[in-house]
N, C-alpha and C. Protein backbone atom coordinates (compact mmCIF):
# COMPACT_ATOMS: atom_id res chain seq x y z
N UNK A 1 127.17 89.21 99.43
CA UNK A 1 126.37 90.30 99.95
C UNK A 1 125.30 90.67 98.92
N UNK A 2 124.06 90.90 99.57
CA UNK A 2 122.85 91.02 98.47
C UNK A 2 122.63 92.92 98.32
N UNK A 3 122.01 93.15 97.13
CA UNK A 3 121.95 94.38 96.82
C UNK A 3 120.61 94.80 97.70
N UNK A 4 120.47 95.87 97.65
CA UNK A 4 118.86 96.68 98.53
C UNK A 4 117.79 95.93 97.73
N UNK A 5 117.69 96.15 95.96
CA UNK A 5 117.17 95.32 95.47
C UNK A 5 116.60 93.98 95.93
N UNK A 6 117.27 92.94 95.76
CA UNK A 6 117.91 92.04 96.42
C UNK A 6 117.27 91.51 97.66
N UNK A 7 117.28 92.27 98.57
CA UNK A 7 116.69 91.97 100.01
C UNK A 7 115.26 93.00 99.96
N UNK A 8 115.06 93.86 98.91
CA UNK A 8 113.78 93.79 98.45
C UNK A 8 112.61 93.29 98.64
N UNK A 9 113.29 92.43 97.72
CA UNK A 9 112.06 91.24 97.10
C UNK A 9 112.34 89.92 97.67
N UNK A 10 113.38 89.84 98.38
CA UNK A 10 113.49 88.72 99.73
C UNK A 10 112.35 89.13 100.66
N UNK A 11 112.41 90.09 101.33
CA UNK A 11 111.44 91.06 102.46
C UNK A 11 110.20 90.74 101.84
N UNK A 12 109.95 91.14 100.70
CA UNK A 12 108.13 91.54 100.29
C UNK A 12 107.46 90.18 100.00
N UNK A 13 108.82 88.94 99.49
CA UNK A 13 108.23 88.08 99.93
C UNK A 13 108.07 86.81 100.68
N UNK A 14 108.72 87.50 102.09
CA UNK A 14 108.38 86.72 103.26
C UNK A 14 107.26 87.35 103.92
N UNK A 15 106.79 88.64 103.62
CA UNK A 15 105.58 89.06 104.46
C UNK A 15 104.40 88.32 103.57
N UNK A 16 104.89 88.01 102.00
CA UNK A 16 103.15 87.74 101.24
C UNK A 16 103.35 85.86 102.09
N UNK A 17 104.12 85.32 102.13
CA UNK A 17 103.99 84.15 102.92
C UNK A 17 103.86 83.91 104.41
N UNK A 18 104.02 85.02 105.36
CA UNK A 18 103.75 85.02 106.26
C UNK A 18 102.20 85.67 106.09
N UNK A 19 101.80 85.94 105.62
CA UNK A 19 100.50 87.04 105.51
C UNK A 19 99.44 85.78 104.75
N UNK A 20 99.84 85.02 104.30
CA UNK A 20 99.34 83.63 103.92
C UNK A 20 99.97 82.39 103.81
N UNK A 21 100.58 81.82 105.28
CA UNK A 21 100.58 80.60 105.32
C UNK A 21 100.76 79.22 104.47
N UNK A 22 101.49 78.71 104.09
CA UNK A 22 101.84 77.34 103.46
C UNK A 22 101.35 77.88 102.07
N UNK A 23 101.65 79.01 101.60
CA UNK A 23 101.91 79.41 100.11
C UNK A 23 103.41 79.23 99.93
N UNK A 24 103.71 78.42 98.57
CA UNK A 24 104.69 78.92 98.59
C UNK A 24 105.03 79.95 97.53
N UNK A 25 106.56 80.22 97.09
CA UNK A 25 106.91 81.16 95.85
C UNK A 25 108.22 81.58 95.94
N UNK A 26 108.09 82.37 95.12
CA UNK A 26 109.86 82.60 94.78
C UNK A 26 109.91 84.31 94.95
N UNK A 27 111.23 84.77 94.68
CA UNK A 27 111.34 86.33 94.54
C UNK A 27 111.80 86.66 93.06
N UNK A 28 111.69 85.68 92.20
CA UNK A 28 111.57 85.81 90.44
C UNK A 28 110.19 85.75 90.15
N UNK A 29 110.32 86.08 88.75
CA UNK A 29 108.77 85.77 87.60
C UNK A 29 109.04 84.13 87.46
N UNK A 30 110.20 83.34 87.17
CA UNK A 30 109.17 81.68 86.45
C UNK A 30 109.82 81.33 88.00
N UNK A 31 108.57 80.43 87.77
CA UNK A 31 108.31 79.35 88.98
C UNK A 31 108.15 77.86 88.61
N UNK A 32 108.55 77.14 89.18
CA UNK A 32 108.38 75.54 88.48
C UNK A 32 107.90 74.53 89.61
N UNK A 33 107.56 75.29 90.79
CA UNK A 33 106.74 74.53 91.88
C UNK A 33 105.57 73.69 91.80
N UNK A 34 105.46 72.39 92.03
CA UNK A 34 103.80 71.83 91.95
C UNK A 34 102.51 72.27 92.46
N UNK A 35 102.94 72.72 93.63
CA UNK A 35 101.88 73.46 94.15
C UNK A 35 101.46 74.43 93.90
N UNK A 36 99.98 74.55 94.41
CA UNK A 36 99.14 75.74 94.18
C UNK A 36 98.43 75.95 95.55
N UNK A 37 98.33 77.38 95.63
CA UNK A 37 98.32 78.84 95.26
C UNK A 37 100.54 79.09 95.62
N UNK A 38 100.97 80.23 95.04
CA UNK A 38 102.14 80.47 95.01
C UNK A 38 102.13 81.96 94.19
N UNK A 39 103.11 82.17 94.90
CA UNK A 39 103.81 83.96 94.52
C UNK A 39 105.00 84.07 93.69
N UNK A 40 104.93 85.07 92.35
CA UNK A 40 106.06 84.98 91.72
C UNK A 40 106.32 86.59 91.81
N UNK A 41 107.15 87.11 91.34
CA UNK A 41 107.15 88.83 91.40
C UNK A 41 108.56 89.20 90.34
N UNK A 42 108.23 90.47 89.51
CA UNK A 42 109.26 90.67 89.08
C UNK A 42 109.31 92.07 89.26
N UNK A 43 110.74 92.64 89.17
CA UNK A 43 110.85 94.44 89.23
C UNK A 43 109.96 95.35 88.13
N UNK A 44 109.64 95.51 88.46
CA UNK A 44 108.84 97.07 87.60
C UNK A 44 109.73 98.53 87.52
N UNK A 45 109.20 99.39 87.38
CA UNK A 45 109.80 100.23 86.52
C UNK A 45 110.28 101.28 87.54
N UNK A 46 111.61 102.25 87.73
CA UNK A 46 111.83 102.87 88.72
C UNK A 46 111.33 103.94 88.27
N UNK A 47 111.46 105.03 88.89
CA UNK A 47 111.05 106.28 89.03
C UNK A 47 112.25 106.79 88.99
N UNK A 48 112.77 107.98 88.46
CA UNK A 48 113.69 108.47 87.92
C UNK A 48 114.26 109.35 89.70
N UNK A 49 115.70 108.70 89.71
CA UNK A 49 116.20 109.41 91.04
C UNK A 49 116.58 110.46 91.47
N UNK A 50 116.43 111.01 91.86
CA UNK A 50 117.10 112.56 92.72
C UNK A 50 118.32 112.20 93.09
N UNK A 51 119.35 112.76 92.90
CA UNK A 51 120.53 112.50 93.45
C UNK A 51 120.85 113.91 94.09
N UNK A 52 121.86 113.89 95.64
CA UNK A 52 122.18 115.16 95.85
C UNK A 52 123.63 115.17 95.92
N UNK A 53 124.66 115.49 96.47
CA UNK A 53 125.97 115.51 96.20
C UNK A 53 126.29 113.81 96.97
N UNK A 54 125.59 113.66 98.05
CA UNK A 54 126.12 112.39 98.50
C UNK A 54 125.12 111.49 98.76
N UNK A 55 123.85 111.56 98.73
CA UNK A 55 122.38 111.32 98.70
C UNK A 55 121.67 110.78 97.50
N UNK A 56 121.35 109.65 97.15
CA UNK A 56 120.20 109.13 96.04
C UNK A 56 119.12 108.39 96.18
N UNK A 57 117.97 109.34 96.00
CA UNK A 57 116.96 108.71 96.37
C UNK A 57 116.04 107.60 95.03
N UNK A 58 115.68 106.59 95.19
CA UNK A 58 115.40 105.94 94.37
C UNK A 58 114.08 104.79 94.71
N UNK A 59 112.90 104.96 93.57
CA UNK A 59 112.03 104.54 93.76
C UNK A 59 111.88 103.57 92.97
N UNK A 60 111.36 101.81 93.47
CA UNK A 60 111.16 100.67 92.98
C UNK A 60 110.13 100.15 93.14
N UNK A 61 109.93 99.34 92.11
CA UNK A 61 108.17 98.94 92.13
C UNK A 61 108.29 97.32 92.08
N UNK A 62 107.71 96.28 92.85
CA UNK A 62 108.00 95.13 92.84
C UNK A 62 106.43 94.54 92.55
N UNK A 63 106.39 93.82 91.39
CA UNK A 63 104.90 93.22 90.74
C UNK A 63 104.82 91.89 91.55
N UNK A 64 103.62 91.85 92.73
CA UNK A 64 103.87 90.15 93.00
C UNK A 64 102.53 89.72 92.39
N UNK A 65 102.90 88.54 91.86
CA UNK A 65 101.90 87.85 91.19
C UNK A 65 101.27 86.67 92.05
N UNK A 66 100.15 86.50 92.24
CA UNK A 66 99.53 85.69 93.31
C UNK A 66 98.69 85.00 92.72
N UNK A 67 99.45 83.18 92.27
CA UNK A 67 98.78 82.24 91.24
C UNK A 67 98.03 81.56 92.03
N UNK A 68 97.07 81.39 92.13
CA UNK A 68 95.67 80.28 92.80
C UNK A 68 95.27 79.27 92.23
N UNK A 69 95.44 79.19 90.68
CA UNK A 69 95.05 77.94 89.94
C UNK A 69 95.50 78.18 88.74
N UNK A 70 95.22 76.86 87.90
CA UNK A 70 95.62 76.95 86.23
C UNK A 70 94.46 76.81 85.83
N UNK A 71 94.27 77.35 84.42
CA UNK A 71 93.23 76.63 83.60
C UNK A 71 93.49 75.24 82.87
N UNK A 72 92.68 74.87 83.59
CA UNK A 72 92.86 73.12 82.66
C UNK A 72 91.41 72.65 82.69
N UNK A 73 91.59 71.40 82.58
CA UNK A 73 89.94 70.38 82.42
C UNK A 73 89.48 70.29 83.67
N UNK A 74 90.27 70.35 84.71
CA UNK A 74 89.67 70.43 86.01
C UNK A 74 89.29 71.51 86.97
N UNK A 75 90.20 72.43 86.16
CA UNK A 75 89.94 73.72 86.76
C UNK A 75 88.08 74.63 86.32
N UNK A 76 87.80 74.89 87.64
CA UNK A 76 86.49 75.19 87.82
C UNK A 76 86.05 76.54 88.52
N UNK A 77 86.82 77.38 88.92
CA UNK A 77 86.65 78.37 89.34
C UNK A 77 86.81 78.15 90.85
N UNK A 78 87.18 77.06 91.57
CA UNK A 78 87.13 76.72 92.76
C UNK A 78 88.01 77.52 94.02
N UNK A 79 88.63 78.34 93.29
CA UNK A 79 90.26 78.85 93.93
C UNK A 79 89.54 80.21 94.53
N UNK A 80 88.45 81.12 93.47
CA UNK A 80 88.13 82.34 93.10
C UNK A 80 88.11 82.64 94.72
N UNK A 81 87.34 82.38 95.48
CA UNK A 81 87.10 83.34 96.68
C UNK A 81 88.34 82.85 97.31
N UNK A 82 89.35 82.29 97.52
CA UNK A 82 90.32 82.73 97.84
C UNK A 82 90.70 84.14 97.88
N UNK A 83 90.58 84.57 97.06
CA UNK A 83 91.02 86.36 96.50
C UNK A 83 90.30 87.19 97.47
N UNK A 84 88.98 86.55 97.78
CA UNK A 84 87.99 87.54 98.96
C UNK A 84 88.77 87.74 99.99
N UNK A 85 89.18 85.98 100.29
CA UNK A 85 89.86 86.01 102.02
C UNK A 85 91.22 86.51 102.13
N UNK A 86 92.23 86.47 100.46
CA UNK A 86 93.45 86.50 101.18
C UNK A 86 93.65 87.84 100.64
N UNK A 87 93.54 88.69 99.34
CA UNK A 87 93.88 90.44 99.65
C UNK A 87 93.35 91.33 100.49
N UNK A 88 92.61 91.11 101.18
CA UNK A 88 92.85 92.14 102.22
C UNK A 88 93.35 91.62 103.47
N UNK A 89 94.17 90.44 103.71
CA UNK A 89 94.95 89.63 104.93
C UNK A 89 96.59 90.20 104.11
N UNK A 90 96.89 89.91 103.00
CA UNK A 90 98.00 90.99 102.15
C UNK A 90 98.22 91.96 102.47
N UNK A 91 97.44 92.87 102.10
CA UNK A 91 97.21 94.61 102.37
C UNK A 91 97.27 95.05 103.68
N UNK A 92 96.63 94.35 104.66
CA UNK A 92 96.84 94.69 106.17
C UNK A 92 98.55 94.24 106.59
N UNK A 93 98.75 93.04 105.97
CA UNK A 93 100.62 92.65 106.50
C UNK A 93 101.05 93.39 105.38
N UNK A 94 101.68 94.06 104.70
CA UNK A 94 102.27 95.39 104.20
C UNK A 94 101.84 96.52 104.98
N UNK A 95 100.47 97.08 105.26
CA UNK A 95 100.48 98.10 105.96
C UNK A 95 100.92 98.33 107.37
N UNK A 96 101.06 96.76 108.14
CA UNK A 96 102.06 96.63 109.30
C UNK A 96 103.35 96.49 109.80
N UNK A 97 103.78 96.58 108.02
CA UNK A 97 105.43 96.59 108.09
C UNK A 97 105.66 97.64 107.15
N UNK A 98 105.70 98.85 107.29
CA UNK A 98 106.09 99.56 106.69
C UNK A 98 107.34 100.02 106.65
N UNK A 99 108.27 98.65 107.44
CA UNK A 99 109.90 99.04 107.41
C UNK A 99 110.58 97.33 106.98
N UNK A 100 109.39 97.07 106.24
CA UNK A 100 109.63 95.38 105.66
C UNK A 100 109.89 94.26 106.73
N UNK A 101 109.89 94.52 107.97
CA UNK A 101 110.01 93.59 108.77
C UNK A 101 108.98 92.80 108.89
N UNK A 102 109.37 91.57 109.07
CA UNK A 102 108.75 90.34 109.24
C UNK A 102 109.29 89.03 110.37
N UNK A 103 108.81 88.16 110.50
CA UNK A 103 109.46 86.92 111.29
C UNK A 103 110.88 86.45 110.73
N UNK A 104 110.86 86.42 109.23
CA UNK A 104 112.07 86.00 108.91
C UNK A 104 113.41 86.76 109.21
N UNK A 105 112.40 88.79 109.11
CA UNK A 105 113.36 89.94 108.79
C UNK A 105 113.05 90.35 109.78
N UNK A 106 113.52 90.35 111.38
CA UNK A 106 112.99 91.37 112.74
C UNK A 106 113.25 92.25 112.27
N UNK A 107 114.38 92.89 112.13
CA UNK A 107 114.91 94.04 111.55
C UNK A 107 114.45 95.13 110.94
N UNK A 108 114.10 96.87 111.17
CA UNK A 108 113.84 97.21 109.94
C UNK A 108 114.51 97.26 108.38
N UNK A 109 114.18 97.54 107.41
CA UNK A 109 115.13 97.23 105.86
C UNK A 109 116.33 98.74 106.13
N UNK A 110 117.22 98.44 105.94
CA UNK A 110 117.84 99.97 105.55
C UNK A 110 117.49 100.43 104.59
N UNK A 111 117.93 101.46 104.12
CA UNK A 111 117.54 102.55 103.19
C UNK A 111 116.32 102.53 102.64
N UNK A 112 115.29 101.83 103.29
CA UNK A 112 113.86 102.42 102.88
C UNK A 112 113.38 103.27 103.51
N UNK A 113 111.89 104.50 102.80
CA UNK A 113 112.36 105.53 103.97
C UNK A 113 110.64 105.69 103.65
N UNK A 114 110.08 104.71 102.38
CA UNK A 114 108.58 104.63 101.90
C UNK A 114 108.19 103.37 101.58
N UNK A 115 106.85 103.09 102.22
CA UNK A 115 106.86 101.38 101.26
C UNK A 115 104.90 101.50 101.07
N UNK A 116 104.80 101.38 100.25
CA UNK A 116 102.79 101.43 99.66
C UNK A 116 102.80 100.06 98.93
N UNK A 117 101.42 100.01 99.39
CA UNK A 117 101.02 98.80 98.43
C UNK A 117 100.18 99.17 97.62
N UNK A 118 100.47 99.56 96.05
CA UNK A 118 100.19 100.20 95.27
C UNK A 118 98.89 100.04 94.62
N UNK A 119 98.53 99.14 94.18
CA UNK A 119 97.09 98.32 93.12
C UNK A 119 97.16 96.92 93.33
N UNK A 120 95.92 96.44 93.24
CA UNK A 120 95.74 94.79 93.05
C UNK A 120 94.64 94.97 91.54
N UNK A 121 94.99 94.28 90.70
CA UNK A 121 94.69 93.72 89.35
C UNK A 121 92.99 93.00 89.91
N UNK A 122 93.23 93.02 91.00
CA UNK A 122 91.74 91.94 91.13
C UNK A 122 91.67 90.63 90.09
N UNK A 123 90.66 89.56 90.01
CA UNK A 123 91.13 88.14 89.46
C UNK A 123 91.10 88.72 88.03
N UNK A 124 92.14 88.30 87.47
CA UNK A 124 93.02 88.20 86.43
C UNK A 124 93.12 86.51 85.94
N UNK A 125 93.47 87.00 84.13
CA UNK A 125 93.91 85.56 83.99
C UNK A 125 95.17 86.05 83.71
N UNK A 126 96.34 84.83 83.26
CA UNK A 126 97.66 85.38 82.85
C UNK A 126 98.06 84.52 82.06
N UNK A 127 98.88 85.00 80.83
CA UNK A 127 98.85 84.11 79.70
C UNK A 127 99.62 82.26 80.43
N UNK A 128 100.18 81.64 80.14
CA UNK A 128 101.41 80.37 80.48
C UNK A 128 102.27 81.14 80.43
N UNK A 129 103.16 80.63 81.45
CA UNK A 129 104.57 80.69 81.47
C UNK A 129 105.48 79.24 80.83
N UNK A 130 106.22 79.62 80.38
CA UNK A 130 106.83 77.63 80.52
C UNK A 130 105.76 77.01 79.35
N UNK A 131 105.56 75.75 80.17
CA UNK A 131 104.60 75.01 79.80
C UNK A 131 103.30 74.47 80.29
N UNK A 132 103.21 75.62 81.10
CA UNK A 132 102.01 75.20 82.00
C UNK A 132 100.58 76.04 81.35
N UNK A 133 99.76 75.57 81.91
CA UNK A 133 98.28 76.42 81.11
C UNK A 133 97.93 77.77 81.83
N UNK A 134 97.08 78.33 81.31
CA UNK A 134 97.25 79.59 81.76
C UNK A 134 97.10 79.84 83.08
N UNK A 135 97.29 80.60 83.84
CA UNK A 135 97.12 81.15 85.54
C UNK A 135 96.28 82.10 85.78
N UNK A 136 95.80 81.85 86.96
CA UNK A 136 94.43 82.37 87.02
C UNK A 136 94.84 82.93 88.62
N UNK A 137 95.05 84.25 89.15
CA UNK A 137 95.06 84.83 90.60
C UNK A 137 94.80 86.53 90.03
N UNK A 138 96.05 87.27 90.99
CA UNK A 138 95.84 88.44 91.05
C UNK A 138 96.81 89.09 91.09
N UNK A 139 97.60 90.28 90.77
CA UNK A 139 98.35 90.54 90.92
C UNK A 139 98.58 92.53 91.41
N UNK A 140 99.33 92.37 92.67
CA UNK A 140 99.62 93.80 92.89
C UNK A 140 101.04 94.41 93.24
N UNK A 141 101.22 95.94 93.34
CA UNK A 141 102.19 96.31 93.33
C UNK A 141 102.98 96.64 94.54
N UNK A 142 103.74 96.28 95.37
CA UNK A 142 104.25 97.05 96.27
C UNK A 142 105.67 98.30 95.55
N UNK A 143 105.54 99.31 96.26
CA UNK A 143 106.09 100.57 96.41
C UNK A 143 107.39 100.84 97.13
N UNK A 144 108.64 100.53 96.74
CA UNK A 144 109.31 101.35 97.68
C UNK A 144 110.26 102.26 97.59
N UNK A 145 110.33 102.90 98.76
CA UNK A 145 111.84 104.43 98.45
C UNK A 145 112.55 104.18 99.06
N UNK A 146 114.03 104.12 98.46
CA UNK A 146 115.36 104.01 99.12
C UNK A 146 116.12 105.31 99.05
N UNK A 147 116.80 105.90 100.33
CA UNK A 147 117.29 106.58 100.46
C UNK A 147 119.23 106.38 100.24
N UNK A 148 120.03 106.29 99.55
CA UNK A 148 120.96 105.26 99.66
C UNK A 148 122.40 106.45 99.71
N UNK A 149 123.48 106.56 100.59
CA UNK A 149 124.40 107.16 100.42
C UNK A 149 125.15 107.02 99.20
N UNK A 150 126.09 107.94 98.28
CA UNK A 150 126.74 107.86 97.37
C UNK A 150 127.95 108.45 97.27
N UNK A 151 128.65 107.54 96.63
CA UNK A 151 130.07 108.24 97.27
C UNK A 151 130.05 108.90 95.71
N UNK A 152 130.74 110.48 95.64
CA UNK A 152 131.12 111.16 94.90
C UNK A 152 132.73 110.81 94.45
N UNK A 153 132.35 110.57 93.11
CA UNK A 153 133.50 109.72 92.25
C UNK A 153 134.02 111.26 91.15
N UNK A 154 135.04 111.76 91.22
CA UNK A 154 135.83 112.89 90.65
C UNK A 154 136.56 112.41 89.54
């Protein structure tokens, strides 16, 4: 059984691949795929929770990183308007699932009760990961609030 976490960043990223087509990516930061363009994402920082006697509300921030190319000898800037066509085709599929559903996920998510798509970095470089040369896309934040029952432990 997967945590809210968990099905998270499963959810956020089947909409960035449904929202762009034969990308692929993962729901971690390293990736070791050949292909290019691809999505990596890691958790960001929560927001400190409200708890009420049986009630915790808790806010998560999921960084997806959206790689288009490397820098190498061949790399030429060729990827760049990609970024024109595909963040705002992003931003519109988050703002149409604001309960994380997607083709993969009919379903709405439980205990989300908020979801924003926070900032895009606009083109960015990013240092290597691994051993690969540096990466060259964009990276933004999705937003979400979980409302989650808690059992009171005496």
């Amino acid at each position: 059984m997967s945590t809210y976490l968990e099905e998270f960043a499963q959810r956020v990223l089947a909409i960035c691949k449904e929202a762009v087509p034969k990308v692929d990516g993962v729901d971690t930061f390293f990736y070791k795929g050949a292909g290019l363009p691809y999505f990596t994402m890691r958790l960001g920082q929560e927001d400190a929770a409200s708890n009420s006697e049986d009630m915790a509300r808790r806010t998560h921030i999921l960084t997806v990183r959206y790689v288009i190319g490397h820098f190498g000898a061949k790399y030429e800037g060729e990827n760049e308007r990609r970024l024109y066509r595909d963040i705002p085709v992003i931003e519109d599929m988050f703002a149409s699932c604001g309960w994380l559903q997607s083709e993969k996920f009919p379903t709405p998510m439980d205990y989300i009760t908020e979801l924003s798509f926070v900032a895009n970095r606009g083109l960015s470089v990013f240092p290597a990961v691994n051993d690969s040369a540096q990466q060259v896309g964009t990276e933004f934040n999705i937003r979400g609030v979980f409302t989650l029952n808690v059992e009171e432990r005496y």
